[in-house]
PDB file of N, CA and C in Angstrom:
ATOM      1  N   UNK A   1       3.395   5.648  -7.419  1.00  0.00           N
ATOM      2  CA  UNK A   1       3.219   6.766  -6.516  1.00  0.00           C
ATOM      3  C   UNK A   1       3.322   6.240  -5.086  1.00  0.00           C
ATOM      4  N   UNK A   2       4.358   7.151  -4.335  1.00  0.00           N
ATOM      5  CA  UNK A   2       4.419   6.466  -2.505  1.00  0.00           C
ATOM      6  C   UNK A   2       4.231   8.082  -1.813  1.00  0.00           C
ATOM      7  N   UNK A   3       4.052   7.570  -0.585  1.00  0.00           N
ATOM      8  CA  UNK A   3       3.896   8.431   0.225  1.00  0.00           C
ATOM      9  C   UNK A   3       4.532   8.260   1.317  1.00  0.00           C
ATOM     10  N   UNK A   4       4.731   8.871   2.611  1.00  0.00           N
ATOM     11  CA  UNK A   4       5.357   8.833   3.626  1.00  0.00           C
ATOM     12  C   UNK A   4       4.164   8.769   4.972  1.00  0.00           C
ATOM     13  N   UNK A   5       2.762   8.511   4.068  1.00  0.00           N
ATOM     14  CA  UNK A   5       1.867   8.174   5.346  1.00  0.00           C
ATOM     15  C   UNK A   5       2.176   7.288   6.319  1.00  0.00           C
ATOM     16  N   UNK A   6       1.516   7.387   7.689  1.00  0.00           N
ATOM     17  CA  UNK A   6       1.801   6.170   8.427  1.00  0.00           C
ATOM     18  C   UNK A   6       3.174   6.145   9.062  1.00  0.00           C
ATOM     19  N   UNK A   7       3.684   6.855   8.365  1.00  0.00           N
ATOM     20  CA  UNK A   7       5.377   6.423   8.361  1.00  0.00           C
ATOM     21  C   UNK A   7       5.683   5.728   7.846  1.00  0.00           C
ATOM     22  N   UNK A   8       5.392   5.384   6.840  1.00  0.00           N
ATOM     23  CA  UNK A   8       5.974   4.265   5.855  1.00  0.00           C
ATOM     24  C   UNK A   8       6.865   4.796   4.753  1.00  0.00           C
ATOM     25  N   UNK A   9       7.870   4.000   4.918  1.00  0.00           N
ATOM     26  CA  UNK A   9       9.391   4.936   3.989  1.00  0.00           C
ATOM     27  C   UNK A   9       9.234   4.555   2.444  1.00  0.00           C
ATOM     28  N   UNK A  10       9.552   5.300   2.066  1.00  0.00           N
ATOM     29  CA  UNK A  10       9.243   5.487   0.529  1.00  0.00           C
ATOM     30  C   UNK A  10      10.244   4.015  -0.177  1.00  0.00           C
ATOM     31  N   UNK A  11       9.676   3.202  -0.893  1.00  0.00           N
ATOM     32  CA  UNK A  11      10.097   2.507  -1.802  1.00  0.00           C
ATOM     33  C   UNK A  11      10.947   2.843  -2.534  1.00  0.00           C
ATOM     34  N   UNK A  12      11.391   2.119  -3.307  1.00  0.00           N
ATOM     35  CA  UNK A  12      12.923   2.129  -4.454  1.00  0.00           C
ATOM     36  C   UNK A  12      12.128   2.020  -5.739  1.00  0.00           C
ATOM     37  N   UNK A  13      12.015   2.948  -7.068  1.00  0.00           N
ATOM     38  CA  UNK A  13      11.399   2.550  -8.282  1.00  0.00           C
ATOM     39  C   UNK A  13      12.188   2.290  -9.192  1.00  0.00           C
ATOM     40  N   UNK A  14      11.966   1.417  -9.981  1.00  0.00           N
ATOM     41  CA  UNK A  14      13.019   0.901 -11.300  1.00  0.00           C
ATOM     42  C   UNK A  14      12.132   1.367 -12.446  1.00  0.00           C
ATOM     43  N   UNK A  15      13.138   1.730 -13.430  1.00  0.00           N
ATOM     44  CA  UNK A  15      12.353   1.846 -15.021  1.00  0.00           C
ATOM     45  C   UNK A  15      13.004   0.702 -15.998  1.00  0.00           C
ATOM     46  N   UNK A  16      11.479   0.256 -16.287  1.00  0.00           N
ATOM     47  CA  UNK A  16      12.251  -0.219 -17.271  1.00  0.00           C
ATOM     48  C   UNK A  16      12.024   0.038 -18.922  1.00  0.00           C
ATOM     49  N   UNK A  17      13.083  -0.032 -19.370  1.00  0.00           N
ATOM     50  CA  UNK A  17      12.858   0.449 -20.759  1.00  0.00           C
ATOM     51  C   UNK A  17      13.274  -0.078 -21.444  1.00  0.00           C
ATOM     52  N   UNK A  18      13.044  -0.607 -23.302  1.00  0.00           N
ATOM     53  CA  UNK A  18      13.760  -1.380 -23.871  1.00  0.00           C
ATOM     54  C   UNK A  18      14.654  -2.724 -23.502  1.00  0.00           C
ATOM     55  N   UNK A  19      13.768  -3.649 -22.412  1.00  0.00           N
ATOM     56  CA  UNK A  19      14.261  -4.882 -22.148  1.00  0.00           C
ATOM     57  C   UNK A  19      15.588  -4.723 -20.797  1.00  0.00           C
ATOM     58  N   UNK A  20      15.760  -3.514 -20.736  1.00  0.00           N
ATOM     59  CA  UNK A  20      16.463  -3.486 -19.262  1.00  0.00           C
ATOM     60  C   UNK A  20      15.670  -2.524 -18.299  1.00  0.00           C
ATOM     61  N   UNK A  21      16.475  -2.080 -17.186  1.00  0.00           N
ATOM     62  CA  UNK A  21      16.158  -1.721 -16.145  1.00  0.00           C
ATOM     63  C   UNK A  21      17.191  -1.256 -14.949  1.00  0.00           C
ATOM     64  N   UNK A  22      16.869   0.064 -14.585  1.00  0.00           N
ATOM     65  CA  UNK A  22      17.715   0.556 -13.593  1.00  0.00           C
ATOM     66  C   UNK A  22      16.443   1.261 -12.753  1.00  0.00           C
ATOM     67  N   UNK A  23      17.557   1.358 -11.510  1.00  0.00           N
ATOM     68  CA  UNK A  23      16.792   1.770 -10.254  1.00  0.00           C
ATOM     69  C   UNK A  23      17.113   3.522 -11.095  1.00  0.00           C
ATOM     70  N   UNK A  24      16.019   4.352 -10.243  1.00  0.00           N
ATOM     71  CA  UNK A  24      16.038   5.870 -10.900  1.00  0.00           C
ATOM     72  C   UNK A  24      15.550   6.621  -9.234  1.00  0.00           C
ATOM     73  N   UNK A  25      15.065   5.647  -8.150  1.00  0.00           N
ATOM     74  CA  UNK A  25      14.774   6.077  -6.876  1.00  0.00           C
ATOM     75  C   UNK A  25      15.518   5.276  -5.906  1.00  0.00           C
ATOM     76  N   UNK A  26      16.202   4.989  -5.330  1.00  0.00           N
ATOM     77  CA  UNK A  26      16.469   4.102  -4.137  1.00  0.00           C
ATOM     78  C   UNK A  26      15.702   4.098  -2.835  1.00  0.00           C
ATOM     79  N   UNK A  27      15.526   2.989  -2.568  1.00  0.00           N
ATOM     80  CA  UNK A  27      14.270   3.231  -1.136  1.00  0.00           C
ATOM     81  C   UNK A  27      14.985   3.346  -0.481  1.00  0.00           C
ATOM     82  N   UNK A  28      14.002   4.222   0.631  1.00  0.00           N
ATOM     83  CA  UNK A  28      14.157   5.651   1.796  1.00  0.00           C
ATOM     84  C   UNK A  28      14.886   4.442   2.932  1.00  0.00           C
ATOM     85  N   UNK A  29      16.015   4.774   3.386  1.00  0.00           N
ATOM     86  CA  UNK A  29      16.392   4.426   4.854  1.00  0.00           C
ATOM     87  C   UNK A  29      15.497   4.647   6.230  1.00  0.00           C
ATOM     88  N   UNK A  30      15.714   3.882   7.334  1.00  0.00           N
ATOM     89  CA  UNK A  30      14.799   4.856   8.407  1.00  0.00           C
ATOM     90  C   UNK A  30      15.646   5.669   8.999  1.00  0.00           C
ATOM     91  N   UNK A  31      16.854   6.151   8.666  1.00  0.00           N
ATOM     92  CA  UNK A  31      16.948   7.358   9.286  1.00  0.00           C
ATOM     93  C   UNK A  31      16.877   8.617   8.364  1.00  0.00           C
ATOM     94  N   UNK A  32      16.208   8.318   7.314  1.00  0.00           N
ATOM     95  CA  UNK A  32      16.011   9.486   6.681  1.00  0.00           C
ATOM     96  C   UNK A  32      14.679   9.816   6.738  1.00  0.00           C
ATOM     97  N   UNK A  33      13.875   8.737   6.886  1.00  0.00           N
ATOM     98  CA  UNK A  33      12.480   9.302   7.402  1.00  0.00           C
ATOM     99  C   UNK A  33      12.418   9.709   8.957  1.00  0.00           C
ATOM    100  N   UNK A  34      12.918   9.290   9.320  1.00  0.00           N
ATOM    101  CA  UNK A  34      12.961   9.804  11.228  1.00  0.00           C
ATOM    102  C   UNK A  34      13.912  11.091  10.726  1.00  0.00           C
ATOM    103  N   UNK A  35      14.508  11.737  10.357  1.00  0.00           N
ATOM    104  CA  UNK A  35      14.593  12.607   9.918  1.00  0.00           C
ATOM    105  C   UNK A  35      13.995  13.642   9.172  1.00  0.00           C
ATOM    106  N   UNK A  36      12.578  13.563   9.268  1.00  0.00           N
ATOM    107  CA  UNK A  36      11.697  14.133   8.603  1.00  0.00           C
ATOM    108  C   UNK A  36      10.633  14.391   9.723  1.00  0.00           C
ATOM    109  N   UNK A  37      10.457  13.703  10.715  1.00  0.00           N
ATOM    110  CA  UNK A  37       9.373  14.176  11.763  1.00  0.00           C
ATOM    111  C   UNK A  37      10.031  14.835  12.683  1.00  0.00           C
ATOM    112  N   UNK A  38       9.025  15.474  13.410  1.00  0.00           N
ATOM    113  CA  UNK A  38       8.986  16.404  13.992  1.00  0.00           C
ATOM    114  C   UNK A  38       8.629  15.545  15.421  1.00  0.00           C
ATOM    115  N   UNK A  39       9.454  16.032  16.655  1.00  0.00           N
ATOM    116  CA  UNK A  39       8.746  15.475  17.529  1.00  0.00           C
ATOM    117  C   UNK A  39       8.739  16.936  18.563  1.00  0.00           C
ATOM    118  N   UNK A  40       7.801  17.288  19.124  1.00  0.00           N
ATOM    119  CA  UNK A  40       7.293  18.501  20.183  1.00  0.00           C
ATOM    120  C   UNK A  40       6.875  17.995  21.812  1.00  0.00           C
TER     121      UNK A  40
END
């Protein structure tokens, strides 16, 4: 479980299953989280 508190960009998660493993999330770029705030 991640969050985007702080500003901290979301991690990349892998599964693994039956002795392998693939990515199923790719971690967040920073311009996709600076793309998510708001500035006023």
């Amino acid at each position: 479980m991640s969050s985007n508190y702080n500003s901290r960009p979301l991690l990349a998660e892998v599964l693994i299953e039956n002795g392998t493993h693939r990515v199923i999330r790719r971690r967040q770029t920073l311009a996709e989280l600076i793309a998510l705030e708001t500035f006023e």
